[in-house]
PDB file of N, CA and C in Angstrom:
ATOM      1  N   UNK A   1     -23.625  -5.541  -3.812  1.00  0.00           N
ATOM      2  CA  UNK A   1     -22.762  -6.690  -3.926  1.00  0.00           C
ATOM      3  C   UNK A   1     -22.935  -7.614  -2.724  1.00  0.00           C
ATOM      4  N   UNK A   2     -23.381  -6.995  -2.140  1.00  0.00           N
ATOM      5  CA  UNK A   2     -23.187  -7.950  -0.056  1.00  0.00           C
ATOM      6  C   UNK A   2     -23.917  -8.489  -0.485  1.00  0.00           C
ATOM      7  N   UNK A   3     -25.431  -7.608  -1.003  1.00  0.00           N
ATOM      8  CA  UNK A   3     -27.262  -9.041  -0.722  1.00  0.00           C
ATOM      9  C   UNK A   3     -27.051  -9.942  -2.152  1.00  0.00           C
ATOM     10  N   UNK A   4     -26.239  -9.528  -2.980  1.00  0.00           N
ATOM     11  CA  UNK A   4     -25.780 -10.497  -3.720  1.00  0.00           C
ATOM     12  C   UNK A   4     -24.891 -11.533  -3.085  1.00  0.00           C
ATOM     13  N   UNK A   5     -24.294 -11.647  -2.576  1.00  0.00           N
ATOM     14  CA  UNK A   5     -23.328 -12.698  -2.256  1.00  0.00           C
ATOM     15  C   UNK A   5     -23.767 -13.732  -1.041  1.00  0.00           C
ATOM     16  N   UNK A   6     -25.187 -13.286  -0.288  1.00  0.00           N
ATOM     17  CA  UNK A   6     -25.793 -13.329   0.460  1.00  0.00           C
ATOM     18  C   UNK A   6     -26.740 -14.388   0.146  1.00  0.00           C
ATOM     19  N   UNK A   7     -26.989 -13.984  -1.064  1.00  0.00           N
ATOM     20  CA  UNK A   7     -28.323 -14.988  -1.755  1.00  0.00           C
ATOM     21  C   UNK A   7     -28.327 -15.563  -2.534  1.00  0.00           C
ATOM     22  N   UNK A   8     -27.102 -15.377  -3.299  1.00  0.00           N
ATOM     23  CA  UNK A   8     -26.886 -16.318  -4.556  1.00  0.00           C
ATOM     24  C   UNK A   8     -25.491 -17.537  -4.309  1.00  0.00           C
ATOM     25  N   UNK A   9     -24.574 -16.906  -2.981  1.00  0.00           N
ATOM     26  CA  UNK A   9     -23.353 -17.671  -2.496  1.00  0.00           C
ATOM     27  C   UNK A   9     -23.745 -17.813  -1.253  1.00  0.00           C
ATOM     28  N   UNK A  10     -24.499 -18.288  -0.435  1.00  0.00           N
ATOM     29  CA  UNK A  10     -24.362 -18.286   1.142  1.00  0.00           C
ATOM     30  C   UNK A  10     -23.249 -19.346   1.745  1.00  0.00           C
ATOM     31  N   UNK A  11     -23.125 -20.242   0.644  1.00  0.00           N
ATOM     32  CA  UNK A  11     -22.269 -21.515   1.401  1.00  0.00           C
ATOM     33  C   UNK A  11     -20.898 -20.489   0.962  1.00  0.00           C
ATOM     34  N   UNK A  12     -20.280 -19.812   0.697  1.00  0.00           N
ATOM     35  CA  UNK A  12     -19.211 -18.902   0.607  1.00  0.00           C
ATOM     36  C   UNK A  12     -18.549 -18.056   1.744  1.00  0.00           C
ATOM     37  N   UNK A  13     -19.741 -17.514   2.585  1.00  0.00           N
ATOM     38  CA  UNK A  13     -19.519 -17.267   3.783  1.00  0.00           C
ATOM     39  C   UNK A  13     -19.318 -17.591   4.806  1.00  0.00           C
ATOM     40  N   UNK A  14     -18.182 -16.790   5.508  1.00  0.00           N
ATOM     41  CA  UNK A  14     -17.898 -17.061   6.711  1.00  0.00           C
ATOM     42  C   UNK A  14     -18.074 -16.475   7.847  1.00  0.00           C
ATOM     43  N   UNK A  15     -17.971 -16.720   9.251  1.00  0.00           N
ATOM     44  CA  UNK A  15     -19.053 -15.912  10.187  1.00  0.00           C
ATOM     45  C   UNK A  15     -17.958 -15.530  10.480  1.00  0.00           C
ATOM     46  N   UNK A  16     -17.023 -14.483  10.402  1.00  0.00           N
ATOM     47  CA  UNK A  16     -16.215 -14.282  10.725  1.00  0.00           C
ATOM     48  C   UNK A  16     -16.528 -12.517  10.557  1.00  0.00           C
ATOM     49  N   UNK A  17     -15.660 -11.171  11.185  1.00  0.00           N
ATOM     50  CA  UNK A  17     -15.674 -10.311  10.882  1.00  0.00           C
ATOM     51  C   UNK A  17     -14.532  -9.355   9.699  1.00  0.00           C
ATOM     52  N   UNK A  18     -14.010 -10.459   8.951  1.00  0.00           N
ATOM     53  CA  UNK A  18     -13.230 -10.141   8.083  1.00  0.00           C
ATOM     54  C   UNK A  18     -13.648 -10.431   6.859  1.00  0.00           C
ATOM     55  N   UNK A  19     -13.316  -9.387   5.660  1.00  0.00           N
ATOM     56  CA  UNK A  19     -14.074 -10.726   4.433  1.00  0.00           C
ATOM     57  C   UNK A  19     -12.994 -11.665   3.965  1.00  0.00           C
ATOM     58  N   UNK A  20     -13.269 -12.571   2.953  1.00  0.00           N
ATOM     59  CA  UNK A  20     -12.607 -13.276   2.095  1.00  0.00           C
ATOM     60  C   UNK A  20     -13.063 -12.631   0.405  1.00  0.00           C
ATOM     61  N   UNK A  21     -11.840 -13.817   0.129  1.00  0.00           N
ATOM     62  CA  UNK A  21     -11.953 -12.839  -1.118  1.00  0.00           C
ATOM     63  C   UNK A  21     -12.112 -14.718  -2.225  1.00  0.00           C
ATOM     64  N   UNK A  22     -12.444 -14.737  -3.109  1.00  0.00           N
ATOM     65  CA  UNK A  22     -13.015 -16.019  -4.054  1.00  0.00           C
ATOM     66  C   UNK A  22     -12.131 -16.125  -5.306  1.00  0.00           C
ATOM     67  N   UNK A  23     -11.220 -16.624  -5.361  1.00  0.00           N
ATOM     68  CA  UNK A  23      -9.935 -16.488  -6.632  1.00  0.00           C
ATOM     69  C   UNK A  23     -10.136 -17.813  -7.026  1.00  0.00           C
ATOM     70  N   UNK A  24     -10.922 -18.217  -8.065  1.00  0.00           N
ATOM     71  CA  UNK A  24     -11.510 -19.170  -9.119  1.00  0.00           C
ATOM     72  C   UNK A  24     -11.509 -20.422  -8.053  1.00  0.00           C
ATOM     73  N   UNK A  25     -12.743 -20.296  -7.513  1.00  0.00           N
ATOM     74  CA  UNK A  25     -13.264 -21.381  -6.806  1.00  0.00           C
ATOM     75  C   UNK A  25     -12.677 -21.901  -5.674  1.00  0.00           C
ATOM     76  N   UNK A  26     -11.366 -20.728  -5.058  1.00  0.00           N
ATOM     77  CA  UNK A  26     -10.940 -21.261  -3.843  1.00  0.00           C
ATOM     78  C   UNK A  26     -11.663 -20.312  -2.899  1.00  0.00           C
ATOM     79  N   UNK A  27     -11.335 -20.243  -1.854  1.00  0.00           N
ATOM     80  CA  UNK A  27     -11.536 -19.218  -0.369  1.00  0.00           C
ATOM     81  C   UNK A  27     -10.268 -18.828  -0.112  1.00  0.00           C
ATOM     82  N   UNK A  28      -9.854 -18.101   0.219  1.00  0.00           N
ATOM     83  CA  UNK A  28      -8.691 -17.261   0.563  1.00  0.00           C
ATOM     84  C   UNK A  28      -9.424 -16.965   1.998  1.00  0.00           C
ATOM     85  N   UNK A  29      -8.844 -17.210   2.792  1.00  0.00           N
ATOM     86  CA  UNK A  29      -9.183 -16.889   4.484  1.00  0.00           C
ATOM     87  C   UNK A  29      -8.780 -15.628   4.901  1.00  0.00           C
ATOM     88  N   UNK A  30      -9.080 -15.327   6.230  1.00  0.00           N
ATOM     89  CA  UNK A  30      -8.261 -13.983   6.692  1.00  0.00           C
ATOM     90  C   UNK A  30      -6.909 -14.225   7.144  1.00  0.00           C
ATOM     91  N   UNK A  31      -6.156 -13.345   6.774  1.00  0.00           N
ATOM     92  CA  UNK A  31      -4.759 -13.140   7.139  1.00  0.00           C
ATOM     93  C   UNK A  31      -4.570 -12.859   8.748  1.00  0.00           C
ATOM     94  N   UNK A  32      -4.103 -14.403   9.012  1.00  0.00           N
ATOM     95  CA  UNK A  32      -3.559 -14.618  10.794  1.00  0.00           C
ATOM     96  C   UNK A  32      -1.889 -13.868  10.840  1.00  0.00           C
ATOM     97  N   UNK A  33      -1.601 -12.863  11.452  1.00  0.00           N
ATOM     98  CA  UNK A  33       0.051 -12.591  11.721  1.00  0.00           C
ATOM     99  C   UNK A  33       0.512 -13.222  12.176  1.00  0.00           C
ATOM    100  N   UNK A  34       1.732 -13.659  11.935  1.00  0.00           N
ATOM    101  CA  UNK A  34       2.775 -14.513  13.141  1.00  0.00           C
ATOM    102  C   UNK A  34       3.727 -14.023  12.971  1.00  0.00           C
ATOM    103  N   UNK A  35       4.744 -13.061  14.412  1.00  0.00           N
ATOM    104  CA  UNK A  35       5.707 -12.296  14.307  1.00  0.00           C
ATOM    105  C   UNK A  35       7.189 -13.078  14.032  1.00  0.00           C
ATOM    106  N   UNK A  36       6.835 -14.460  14.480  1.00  0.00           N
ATOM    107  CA  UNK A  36       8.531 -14.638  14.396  1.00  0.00           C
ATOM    108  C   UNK A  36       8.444 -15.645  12.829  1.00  0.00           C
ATOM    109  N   UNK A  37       7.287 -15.982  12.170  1.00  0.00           N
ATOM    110  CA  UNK A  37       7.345 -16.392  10.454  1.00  0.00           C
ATOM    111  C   UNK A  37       7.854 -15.128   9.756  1.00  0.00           C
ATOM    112  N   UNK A  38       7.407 -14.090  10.176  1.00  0.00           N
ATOM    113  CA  UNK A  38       7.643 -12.445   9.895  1.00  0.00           C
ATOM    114  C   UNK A  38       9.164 -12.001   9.830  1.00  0.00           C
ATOM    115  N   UNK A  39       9.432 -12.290  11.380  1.00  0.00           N
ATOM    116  CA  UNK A  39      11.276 -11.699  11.279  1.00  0.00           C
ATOM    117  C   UNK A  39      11.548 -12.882  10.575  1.00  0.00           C
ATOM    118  N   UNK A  40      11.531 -14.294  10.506  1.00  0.00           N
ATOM    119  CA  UNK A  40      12.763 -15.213   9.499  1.00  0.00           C
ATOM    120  C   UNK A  40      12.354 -14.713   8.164  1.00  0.00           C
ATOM    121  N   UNK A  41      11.353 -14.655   7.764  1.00  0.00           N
ATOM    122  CA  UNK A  41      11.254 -13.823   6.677  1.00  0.00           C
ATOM    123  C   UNK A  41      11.916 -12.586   5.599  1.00  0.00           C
ATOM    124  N   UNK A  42      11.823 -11.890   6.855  1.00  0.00           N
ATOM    125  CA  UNK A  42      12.367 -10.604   6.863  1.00  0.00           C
ATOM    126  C   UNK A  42      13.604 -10.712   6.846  1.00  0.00           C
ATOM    127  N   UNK A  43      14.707 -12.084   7.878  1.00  0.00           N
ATOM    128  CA  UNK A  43      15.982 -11.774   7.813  1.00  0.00           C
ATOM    129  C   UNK A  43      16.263 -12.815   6.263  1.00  0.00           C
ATOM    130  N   UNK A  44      15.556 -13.622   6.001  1.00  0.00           N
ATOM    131  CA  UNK A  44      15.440 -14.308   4.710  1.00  0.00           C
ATOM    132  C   UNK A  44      15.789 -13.395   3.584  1.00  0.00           C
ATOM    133  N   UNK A  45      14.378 -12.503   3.201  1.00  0.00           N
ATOM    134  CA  UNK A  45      14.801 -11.123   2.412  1.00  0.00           C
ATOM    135  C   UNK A  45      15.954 -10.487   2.574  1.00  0.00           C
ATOM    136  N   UNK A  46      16.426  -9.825   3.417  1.00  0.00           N
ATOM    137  CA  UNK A  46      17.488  -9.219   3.715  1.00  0.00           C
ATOM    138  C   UNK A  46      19.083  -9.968   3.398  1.00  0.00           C
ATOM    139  N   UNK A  47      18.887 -11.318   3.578  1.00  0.00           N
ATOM    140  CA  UNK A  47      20.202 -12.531   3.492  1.00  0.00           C
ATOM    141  C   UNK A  47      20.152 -12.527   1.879  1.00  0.00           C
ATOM    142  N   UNK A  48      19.020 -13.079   1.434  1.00  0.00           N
ATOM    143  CA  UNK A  48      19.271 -13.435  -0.051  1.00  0.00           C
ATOM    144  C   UNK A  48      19.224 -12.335  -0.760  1.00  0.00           C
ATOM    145  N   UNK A  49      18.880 -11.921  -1.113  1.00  0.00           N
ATOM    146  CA  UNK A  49      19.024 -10.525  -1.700  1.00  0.00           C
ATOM    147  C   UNK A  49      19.802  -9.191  -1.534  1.00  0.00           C
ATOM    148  N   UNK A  50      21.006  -9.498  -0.594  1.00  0.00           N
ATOM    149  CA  UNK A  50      22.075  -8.657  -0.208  1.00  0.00           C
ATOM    150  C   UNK A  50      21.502  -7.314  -0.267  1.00  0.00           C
ATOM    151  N   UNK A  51      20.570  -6.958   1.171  1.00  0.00           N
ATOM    152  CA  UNK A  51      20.115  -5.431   1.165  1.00  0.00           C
ATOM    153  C   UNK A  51      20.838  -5.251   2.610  1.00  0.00           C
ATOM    154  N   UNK A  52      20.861  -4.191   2.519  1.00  0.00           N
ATOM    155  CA  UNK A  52      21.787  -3.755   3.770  1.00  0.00           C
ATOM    156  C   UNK A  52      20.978  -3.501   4.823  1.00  0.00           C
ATOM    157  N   UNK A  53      21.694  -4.761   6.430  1.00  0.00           N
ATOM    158  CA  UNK A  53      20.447  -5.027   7.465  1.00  0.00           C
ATOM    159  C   UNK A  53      20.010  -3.464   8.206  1.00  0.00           C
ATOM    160  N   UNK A  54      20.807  -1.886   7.646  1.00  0.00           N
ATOM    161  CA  UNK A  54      20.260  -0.831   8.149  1.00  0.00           C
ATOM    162  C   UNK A  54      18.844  -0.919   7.181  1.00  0.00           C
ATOM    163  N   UNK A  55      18.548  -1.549   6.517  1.00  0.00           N
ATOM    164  CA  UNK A  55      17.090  -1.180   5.609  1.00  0.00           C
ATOM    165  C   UNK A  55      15.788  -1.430   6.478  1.00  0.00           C
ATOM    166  N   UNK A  56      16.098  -1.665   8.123  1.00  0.00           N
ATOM    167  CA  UNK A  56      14.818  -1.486   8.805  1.00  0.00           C
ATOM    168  C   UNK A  56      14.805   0.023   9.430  1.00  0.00           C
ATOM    169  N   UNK A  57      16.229   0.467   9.415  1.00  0.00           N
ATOM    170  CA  UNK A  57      15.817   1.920  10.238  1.00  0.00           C
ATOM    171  C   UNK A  57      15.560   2.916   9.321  1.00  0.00           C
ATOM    172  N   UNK A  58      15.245   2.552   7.955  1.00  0.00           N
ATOM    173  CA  UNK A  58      14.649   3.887   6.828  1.00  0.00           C
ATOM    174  C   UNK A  58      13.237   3.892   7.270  1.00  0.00           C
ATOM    175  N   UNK A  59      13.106   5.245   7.481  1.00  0.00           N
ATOM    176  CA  UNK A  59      11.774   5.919   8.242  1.00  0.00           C
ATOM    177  C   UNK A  59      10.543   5.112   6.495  1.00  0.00           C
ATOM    178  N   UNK A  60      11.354   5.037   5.561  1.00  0.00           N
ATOM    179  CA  UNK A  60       9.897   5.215   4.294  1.00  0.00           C
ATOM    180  C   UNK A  60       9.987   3.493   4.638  1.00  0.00           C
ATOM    181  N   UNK A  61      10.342   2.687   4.646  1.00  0.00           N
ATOM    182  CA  UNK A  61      10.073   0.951   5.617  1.00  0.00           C
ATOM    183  C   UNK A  61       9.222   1.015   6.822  1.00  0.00           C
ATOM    184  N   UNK A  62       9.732   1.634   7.228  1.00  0.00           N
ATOM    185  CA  UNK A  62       9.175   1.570   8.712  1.00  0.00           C
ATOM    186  C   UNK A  62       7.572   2.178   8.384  1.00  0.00           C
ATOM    187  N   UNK A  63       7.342   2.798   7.460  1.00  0.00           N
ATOM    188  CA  UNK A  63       5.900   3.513   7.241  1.00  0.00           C
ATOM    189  C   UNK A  63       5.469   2.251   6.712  1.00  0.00           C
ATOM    190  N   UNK A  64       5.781   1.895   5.662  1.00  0.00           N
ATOM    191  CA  UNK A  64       5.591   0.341   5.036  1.00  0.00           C
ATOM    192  C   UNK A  64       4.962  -0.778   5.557  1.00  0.00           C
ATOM    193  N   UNK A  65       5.576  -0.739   6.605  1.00  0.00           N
ATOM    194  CA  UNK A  65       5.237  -2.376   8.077  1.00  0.00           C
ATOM    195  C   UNK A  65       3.755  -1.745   8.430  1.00  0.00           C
TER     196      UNK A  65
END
């Protein structure tokens, strides 16, 4: 699949050490973290969806992250 994508897509690649992935003619990039988009997020989930804010100290979450 690589020397395929190599020789028949080269303008597809990126010099990067992560792959991308090709979902009908877009590029999907690599996934950059950002911790505090993460916690508003997280307290987002937790606000709208009325889960109880102990749902970060369950050990099977915490395996999750």
């Amino acid at each position: 699949m690589s020397k395929h994508i190599y020789t028949k897509n080269p303008n597809k690649i990126d010099n990067t050490n992560q792959s991308t992935l090709d979902i009908k003619d877009t590029v999907v990039r690599p996934f950059k973290f950002n911790g505090s988009i993460a916690h508003k997020a997280y307290v987002e989930f937790i606000v709208t969806n009325s889960h109880a804010f102990t749902l970060e100290e369950e050990p099977v979450f915490r395996k999750f992250l």
